[in-house]
N, C-alpha and C. Protein backbone atom coordinates (compact mmCIF):
# COMPACT_ATOMS: atom_id res chain seq x y z
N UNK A 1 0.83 -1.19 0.00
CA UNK A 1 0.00 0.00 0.00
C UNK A 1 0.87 1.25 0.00
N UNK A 2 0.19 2.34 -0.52
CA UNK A 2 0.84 3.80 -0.96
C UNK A 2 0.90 4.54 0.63
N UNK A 3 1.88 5.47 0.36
CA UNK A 3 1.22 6.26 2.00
C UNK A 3 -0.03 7.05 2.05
N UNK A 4 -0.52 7.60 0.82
CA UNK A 4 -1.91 8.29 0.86
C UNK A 4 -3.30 7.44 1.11
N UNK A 5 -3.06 6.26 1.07
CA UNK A 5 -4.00 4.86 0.27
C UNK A 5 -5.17 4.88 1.72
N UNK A 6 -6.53 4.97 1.36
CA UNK A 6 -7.52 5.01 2.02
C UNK A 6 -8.44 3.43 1.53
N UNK A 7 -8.11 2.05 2.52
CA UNK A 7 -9.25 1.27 1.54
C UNK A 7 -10.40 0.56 2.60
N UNK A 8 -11.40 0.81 1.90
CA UNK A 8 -12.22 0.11 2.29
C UNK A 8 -13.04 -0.61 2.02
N UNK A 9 -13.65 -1.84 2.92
CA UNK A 9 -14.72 -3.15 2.42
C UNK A 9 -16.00 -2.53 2.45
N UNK A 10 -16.62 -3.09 1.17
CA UNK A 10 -18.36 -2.63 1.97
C UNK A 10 -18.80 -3.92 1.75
N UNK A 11 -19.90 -4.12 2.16
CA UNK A 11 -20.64 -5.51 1.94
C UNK A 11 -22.23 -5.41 1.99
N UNK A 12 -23.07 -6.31 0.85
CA UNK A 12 -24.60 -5.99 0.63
C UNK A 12 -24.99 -4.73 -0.37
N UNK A 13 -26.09 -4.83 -0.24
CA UNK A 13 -27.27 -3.99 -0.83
C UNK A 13 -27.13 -2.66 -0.34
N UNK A 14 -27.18 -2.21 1.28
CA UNK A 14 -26.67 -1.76 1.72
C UNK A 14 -25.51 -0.42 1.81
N UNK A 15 -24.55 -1.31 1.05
CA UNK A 15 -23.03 -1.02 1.35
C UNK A 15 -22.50 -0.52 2.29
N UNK A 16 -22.60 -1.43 3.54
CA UNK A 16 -22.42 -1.09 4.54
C UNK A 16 -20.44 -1.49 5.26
N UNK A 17 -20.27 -0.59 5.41
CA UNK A 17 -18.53 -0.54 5.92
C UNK A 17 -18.85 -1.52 6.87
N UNK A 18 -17.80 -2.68 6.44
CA UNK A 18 -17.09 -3.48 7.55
C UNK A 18 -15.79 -3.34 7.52
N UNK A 19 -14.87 -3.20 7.15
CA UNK A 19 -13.73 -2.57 7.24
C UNK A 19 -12.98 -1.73 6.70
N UNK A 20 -11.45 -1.02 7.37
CA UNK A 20 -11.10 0.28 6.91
C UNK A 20 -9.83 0.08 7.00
N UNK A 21 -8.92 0.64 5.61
CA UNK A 21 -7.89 0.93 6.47
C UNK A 21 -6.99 2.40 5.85
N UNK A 22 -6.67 3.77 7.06
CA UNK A 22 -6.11 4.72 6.47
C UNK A 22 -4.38 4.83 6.32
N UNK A 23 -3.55 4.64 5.47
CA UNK A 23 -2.17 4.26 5.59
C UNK A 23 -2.09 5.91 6.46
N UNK A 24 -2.25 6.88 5.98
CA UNK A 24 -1.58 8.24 5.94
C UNK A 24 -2.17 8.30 8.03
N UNK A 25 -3.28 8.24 8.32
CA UNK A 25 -3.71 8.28 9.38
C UNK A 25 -3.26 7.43 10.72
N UNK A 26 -2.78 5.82 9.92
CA UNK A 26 -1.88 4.62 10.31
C UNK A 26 -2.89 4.46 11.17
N UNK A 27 -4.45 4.01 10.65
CA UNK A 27 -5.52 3.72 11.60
C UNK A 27 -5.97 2.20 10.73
N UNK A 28 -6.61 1.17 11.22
CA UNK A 28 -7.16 0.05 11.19
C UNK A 28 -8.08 -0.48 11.43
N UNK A 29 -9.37 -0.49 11.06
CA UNK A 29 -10.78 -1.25 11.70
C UNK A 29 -11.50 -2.07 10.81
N UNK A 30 -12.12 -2.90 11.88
CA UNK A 30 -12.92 -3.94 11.53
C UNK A 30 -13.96 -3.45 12.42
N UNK A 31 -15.48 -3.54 11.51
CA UNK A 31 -16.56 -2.84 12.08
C UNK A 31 -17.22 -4.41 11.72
N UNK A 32 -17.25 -4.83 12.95
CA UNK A 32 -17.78 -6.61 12.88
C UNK A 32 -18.94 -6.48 13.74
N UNK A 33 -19.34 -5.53 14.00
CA UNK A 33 -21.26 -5.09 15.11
C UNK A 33 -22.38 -5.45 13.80
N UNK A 34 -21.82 -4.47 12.55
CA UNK A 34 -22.73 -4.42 11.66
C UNK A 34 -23.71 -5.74 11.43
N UNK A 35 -24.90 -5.33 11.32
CA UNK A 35 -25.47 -6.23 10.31
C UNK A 35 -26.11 -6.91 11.55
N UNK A 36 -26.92 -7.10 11.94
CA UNK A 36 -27.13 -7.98 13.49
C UNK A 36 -25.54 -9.00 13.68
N UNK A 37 -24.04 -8.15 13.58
CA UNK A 37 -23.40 -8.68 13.94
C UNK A 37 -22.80 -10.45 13.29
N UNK A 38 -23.50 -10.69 12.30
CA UNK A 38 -22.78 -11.46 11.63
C UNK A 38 -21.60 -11.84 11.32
N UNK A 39 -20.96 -10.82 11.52
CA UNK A 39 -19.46 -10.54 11.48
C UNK A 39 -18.49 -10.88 12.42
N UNK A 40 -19.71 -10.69 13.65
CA UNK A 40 -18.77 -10.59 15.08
C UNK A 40 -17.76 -11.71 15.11
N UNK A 41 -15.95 -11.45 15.58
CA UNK A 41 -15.09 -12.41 15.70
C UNK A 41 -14.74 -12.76 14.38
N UNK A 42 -15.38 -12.63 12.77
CA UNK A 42 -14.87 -13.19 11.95
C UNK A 42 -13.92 -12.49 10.60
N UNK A 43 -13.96 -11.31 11.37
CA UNK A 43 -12.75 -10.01 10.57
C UNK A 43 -11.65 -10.34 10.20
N UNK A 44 -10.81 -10.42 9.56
CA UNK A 44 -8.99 -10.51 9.57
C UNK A 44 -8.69 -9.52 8.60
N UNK A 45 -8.23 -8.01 8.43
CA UNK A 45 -7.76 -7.52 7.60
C UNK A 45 -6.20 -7.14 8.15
N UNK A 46 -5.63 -7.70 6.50
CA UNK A 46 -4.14 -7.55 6.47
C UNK A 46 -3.80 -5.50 6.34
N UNK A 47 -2.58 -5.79 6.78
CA UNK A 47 -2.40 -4.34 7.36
C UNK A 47 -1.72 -3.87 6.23
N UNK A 48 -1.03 -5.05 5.45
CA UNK A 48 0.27 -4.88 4.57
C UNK A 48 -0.30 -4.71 3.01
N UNK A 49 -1.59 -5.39 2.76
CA UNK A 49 -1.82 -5.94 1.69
C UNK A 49 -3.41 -5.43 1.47
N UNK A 50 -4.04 -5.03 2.81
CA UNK A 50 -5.45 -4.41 2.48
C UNK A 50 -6.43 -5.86 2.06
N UNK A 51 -5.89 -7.03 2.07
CA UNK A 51 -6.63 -7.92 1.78
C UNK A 51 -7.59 -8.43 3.05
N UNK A 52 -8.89 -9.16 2.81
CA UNK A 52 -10.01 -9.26 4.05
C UNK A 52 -9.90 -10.64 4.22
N UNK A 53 -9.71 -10.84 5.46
CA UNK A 53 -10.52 -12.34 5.66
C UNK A 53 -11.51 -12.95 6.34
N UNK A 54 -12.65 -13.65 5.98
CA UNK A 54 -13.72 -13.94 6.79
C UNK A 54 -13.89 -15.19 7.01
N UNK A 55 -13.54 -15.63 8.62
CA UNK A 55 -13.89 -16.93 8.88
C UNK A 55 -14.75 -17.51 9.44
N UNK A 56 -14.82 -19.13 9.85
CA UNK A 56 -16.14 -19.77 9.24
C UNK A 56 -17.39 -18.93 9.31
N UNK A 57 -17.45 -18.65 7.59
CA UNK A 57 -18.51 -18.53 7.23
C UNK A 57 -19.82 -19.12 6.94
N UNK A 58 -20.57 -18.65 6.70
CA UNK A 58 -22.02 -19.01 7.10
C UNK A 58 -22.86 -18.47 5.71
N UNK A 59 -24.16 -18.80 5.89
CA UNK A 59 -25.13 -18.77 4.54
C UNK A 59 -24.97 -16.44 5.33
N UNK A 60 -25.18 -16.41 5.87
CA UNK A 60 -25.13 -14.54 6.19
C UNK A 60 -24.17 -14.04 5.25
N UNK A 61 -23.13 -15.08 5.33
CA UNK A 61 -22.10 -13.92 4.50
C UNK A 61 -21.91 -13.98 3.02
N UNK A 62 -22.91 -14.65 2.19
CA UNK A 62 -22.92 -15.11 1.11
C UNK A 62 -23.37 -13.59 0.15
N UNK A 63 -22.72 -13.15 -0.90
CA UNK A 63 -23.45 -12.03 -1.46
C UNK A 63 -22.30 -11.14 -1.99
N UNK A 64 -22.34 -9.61 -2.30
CA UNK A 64 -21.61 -8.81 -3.05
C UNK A 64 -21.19 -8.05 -1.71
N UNK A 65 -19.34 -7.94 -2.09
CA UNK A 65 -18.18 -6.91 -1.56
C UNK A 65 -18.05 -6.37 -2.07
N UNK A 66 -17.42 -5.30 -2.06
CA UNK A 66 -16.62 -4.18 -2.89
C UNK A 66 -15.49 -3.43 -1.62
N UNK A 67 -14.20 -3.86 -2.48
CA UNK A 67 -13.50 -3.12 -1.93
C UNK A 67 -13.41 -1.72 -2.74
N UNK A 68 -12.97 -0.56 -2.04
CA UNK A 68 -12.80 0.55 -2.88
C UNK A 68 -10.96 0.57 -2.46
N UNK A 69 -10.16 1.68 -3.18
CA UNK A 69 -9.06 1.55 -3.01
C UNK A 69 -8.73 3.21 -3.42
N UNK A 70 -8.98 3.94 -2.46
CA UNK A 70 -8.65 5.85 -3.00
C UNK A 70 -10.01 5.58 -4.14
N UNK A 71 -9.92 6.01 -5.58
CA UNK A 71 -10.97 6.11 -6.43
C UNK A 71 -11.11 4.49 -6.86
N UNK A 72 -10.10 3.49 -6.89
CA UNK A 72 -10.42 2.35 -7.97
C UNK A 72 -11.32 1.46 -6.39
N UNK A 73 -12.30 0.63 -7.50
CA UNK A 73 -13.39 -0.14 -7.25
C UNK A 73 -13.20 -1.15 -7.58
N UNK A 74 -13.14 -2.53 -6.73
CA UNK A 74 -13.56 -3.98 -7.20
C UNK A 74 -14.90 -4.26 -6.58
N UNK A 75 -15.40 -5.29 -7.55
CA UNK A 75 -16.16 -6.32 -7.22
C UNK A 75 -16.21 -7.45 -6.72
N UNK A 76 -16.28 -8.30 -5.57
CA UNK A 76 -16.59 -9.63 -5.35
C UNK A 76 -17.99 -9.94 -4.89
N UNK A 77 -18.12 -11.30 -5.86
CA UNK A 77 -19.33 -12.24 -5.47
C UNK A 77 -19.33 -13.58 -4.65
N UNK A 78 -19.62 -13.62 -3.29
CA UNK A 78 -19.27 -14.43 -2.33
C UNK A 78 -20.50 -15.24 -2.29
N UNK A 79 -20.21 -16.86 -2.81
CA UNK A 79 -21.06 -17.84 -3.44
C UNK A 79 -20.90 -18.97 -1.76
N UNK A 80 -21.57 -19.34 -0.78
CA UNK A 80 -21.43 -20.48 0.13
C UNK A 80 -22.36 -21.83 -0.51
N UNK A 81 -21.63 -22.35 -0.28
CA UNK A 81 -22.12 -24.06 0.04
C UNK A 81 -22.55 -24.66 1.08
N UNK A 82 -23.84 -25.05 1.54
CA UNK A 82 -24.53 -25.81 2.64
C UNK A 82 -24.64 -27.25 2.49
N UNK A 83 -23.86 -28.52 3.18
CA UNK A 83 -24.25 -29.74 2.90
C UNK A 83 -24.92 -30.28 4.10
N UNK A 84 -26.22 -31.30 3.89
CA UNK A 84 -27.17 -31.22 4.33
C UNK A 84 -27.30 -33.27 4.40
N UNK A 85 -27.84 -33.96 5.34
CA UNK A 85 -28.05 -35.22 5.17
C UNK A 85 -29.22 -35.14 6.35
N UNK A 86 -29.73 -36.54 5.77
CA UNK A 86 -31.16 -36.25 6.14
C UNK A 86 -31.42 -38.06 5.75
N UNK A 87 -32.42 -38.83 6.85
CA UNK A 87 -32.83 -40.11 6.85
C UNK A 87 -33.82 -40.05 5.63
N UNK A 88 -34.11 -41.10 4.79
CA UNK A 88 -35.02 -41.26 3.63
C UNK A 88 -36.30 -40.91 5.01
N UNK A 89 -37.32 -40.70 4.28
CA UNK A 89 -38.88 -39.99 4.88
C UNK A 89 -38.81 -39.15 5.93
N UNK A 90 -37.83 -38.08 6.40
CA UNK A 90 -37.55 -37.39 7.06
C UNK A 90 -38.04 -35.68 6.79
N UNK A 91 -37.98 -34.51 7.11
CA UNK A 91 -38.01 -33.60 6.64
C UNK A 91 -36.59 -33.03 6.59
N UNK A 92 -36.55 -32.01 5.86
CA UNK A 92 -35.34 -30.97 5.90
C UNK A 92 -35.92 -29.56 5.42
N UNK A 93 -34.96 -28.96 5.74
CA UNK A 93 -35.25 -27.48 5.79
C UNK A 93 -33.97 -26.65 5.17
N UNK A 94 -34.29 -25.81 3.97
CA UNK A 94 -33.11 -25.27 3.50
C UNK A 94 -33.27 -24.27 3.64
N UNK A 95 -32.60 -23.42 4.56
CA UNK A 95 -32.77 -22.36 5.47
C UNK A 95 -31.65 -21.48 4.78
N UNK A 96 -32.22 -20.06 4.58
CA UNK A 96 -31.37 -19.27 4.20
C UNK A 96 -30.59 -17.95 4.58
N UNK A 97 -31.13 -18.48 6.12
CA UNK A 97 -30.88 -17.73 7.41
C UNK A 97 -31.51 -16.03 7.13
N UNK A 98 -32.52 -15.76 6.53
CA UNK A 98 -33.44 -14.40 6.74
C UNK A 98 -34.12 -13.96 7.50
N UNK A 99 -33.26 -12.80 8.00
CA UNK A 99 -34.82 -12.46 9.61
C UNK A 99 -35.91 -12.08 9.07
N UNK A 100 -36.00 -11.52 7.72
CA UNK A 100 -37.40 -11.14 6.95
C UNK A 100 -36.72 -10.37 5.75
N UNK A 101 -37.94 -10.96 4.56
CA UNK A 101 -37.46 -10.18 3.57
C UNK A 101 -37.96 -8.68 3.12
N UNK A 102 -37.38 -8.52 2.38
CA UNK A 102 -37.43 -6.99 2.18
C UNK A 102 -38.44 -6.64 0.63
N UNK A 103 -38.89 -5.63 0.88
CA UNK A 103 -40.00 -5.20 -0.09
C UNK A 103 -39.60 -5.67 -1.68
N UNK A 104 -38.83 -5.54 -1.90
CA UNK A 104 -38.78 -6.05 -3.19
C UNK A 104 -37.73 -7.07 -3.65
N UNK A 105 -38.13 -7.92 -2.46
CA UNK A 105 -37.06 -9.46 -3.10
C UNK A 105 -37.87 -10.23 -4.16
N UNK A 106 -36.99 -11.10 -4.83
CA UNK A 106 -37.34 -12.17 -5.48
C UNK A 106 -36.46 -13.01 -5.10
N UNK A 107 -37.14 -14.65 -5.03
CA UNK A 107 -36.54 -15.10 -4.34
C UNK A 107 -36.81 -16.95 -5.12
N UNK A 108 -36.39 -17.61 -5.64
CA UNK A 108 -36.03 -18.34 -6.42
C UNK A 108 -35.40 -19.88 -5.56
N UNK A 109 -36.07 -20.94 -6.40
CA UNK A 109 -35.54 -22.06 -5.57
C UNK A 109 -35.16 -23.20 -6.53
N UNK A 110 -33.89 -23.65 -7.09
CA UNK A 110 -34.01 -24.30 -8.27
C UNK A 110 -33.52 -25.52 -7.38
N UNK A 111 -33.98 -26.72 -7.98
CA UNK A 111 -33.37 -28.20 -8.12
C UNK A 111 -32.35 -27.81 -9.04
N UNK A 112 -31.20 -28.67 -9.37
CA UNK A 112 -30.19 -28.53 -10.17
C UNK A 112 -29.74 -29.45 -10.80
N UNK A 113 -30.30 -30.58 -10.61
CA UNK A 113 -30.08 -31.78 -11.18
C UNK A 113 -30.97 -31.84 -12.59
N UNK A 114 -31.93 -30.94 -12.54
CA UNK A 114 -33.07 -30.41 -13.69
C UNK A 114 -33.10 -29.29 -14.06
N UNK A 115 -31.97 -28.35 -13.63
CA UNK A 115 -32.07 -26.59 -13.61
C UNK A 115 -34.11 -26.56 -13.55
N UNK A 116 -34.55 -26.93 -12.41
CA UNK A 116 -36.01 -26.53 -12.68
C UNK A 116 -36.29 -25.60 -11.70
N UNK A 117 -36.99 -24.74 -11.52
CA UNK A 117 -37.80 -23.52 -10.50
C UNK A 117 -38.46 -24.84 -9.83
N UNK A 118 -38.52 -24.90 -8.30
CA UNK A 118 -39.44 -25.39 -7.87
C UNK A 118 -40.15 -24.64 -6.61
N UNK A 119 -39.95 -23.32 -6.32
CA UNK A 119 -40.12 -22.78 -5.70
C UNK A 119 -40.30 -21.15 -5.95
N UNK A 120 -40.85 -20.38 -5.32
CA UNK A 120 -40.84 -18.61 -5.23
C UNK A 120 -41.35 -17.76 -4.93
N UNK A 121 -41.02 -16.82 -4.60
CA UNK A 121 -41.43 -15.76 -3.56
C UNK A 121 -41.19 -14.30 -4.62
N UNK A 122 -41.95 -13.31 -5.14
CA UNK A 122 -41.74 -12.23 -5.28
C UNK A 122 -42.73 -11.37 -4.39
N UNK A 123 -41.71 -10.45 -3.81
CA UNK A 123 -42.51 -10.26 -2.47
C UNK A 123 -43.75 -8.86 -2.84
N UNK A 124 -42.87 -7.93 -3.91
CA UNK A 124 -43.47 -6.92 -4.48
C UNK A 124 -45.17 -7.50 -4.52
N UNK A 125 -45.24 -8.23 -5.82
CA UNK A 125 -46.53 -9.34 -6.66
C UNK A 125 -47.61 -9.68 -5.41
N UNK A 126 -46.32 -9.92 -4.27
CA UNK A 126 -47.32 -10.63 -2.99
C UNK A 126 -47.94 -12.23 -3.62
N UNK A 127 -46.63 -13.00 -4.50
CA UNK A 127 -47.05 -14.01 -4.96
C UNK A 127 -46.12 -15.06 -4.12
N UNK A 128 -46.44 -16.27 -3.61
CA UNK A 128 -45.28 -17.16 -3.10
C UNK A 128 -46.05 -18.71 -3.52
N UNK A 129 -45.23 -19.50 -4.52
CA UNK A 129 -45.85 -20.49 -5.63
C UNK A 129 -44.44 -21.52 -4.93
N UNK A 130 -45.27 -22.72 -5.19
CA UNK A 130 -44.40 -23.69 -4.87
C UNK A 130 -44.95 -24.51 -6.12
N UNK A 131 -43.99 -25.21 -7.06
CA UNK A 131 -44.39 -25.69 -8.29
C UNK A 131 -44.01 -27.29 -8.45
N UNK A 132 -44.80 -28.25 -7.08
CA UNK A 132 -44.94 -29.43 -6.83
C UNK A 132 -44.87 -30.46 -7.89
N UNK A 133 -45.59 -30.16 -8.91
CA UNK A 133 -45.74 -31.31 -10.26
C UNK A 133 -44.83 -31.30 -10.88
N UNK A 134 -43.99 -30.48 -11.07
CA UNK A 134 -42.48 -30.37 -11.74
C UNK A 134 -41.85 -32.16 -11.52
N UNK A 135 -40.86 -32.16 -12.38
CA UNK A 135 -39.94 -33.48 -12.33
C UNK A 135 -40.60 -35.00 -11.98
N UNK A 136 -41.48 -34.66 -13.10
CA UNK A 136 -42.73 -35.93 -12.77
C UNK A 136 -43.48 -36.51 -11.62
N UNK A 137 -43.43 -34.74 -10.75
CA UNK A 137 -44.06 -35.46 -9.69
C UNK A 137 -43.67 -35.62 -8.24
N UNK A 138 -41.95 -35.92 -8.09
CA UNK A 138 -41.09 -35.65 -7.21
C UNK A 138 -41.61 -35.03 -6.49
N UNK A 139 -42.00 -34.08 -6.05
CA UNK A 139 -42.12 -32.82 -4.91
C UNK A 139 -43.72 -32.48 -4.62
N UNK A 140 -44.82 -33.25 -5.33
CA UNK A 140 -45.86 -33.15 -4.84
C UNK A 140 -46.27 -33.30 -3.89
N UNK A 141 -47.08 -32.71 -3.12
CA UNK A 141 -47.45 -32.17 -1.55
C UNK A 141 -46.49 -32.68 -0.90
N UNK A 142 -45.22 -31.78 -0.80
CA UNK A 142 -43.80 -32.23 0.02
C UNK A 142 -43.21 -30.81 0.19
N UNK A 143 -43.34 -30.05 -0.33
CA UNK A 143 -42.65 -28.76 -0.81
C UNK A 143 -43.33 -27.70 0.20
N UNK A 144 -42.87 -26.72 1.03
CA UNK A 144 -43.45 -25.84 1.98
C UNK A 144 -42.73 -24.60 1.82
N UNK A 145 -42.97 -23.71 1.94
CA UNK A 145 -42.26 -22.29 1.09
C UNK A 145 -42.96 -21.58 2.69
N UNK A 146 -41.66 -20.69 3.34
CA UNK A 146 -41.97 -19.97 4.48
C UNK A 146 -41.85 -18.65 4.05
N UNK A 147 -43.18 -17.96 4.40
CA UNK A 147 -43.59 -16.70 3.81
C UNK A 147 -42.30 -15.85 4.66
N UNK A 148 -42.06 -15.65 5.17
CA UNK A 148 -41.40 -14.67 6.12
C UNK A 148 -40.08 -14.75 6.11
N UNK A 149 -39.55 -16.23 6.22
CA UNK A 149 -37.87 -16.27 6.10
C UNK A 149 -37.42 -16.72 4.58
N UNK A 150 -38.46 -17.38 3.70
CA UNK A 150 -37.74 -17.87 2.41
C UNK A 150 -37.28 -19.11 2.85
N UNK A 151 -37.85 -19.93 3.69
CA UNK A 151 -36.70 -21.09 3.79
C UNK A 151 -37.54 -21.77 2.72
N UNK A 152 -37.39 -23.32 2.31
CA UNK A 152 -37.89 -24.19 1.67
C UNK A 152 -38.10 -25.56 2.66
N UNK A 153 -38.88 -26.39 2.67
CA UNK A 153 -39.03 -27.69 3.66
C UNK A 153 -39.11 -28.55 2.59
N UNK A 154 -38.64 -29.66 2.41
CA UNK A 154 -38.92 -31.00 2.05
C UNK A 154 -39.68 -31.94 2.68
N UNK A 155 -40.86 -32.12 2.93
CA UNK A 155 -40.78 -33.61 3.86
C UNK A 155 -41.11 -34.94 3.13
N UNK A 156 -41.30 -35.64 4.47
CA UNK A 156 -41.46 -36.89 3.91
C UNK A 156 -40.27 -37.77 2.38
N UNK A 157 -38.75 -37.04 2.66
CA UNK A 157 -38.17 -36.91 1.65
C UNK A 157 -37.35 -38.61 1.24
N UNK A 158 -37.27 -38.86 0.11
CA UNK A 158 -36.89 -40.03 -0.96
C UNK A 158 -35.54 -39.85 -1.79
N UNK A 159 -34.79 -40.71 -2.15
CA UNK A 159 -33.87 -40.41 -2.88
C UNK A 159 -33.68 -39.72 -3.94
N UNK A 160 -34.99 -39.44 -4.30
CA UNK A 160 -35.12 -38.66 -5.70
C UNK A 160 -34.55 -37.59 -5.12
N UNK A 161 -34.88 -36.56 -4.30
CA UNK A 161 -34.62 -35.29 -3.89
C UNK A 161 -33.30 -35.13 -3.34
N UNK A 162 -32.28 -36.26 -3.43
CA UNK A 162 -31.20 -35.39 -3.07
C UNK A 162 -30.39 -35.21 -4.29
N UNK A 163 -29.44 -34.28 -4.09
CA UNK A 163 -29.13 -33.55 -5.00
C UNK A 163 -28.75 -32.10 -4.76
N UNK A 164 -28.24 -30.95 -5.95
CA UNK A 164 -27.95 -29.56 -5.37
C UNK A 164 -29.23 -28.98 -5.91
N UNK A 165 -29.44 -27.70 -5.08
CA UNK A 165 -29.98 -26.44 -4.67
C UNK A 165 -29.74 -25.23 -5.16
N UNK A 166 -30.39 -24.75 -5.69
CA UNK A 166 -30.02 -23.61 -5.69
C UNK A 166 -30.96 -22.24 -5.04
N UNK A 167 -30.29 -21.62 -4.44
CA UNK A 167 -31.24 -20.48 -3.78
C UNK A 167 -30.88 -19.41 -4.34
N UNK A 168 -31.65 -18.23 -5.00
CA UNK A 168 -30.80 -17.01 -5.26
C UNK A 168 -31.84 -15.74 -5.24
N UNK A 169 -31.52 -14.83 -4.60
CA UNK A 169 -31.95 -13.73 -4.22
C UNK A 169 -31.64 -12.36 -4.69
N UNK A 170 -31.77 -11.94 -5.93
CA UNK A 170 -31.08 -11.23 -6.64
C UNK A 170 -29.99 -11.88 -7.29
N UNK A 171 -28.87 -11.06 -6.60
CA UNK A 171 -27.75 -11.18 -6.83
C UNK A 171 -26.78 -12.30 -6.53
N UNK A 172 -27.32 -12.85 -5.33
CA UNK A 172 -26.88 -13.29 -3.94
C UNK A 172 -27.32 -15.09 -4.35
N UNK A 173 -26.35 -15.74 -4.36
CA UNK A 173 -26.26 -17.32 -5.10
C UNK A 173 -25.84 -18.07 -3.55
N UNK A 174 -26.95 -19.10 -3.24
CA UNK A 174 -26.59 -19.87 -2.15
C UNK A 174 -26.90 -21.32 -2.64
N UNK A 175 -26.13 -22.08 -2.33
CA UNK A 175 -26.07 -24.19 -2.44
C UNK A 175 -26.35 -24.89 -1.64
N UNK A 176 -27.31 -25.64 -1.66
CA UNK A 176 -27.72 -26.76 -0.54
C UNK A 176 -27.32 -28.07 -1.41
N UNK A 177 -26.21 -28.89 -0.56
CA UNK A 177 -25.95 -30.32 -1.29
C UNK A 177 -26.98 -30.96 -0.37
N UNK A 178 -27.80 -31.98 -1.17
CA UNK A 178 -28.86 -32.72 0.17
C UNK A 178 -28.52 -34.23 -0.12
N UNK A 179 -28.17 -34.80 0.66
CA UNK A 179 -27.78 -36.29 0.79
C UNK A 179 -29.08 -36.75 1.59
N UNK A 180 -29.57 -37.70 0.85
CA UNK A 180 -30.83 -38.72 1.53
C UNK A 180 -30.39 -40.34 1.88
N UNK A 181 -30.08 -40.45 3.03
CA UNK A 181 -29.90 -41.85 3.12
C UNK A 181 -30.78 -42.75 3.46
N UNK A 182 -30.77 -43.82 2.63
CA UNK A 182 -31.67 -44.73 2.34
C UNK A 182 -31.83 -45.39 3.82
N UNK A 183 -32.19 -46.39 4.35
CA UNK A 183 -32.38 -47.42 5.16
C UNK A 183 -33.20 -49.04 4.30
N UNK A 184 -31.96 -49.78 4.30
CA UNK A 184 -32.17 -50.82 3.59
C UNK A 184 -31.91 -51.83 4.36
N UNK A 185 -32.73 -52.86 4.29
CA UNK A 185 -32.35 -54.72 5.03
C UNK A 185 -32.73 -55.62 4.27
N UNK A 186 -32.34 -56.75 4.44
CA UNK A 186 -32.74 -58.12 3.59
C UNK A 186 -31.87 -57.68 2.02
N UNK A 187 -30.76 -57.31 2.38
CA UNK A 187 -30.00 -57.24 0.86
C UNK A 187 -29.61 -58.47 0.53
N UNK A 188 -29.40 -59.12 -0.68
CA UNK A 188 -29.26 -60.42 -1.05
C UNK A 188 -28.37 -60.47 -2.40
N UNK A 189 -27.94 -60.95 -2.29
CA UNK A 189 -26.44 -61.22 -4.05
C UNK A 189 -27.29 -62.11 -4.68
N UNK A 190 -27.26 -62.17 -5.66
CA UNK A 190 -27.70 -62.85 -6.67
C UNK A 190 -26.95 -63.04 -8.00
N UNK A 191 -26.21 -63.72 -8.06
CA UNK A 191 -24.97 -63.48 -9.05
C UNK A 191 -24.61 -62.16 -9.42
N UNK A 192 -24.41 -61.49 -8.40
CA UNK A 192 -23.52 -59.91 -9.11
C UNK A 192 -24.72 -59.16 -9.02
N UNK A 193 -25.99 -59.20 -8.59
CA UNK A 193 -27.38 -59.17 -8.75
C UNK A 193 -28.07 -58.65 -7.36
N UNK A 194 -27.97 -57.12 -7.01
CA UNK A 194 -28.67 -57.18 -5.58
C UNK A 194 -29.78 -56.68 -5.57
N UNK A 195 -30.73 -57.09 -4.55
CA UNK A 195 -32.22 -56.71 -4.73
C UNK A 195 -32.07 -56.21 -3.28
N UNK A 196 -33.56 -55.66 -2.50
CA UNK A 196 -33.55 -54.67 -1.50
C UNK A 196 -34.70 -55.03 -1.08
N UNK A 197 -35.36 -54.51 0.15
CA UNK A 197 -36.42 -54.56 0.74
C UNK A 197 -36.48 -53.29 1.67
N UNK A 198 -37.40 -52.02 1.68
CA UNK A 198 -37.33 -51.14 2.17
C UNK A 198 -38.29 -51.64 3.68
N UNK A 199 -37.29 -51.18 5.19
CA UNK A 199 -38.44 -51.64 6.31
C UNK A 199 -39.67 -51.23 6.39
């Protein structure tokens, strides 16, 4: 860094300062309160290099940075991964950790094994559609769409449904890997040949 060099993180819709740093002033902060504190404890900015680090992260911190640097501007798009396991006929919940959404989200729920919509919320419309008959059927009366947080529920869930997720909220790209494990007995060989019996 220059001796004049002023940089700072913003993060969200927002653009709300989580960190700063002034060379010429020889000042340093991490503003980790923000945001109901999401942040708290997970700051690391280098002193030398102006670079950020955020540890274990969470579905909160998923979304658009921008560092600024004096006048020049970057972009980053911060993409998380959620992996998820769950007993065959169980429920799950793909939670996208929202205390409530905001007036004009859209809010999108793809299977990915089909790139199909099976889910959505545009909050403007005041429409929230869950689109059950999709993928021959798979997700009929199983699918639960939470008006208030955006999560998605599965129940009663089968091997068909695991697989990736996609959640995306604008801008803002989140992954649910969902592993369904079976429960199987009476497995039997049959020349190279196995058959099953579900309990």
């Amino acid at each position: 860094m220059k001796d004049g060099d002023v940089i700072q993180w913003w993060f969200g819709d927002e653009n709300t300062v989580i960190a700063e740093i002034n060379v010429k002033a020889d000042s340093i902060a991490v503003y980790d309160d923000v945001l109901d504190g999401r942040f708290r404890d997970r700051l690391k900015l280098d002193n030398q290099t102006g670079s950020l680090t955020i540890t274990n992260i969470t579905i909160k911190h998923a979304g658009r940075y921008e560092l600024q640097i004096n006048t020049v501007r970057k972009i980053f798009s911060l993409t998380v991964f959620a992996e998820i396991s769950v007993k065959e006929g169980d429920s799950v919940s793909l939670n996208p950790d929202l205390t409530e959404m905001k007036d004009d989200d859209v809010i999108k729920w793809r299977f990915l094994a089909k790139n199909t919509v099976i889910a959505e919320i545009n909050v403007k419309a005041d429409r929230f559609t869950v689109y059950d008959d999709v993928l021959d059927g798979r997700f009929r009366d199983r699918l639960k769409l939470d008006k208030q947080t955006g999560s998605l529920t599965i129940t009663n869930t089968t091997i068909k449904h695991a697989g990736e997720y996609e959640l995306q909220i604008k801008y803002i790209m989140v992954y649910f890997s969902l592993t369904v494990i079976g429960e199987f007995k009476n497995i039997v060989s049959d020349g190279g040949r196995f058959s099953h019996s579900k309990p």
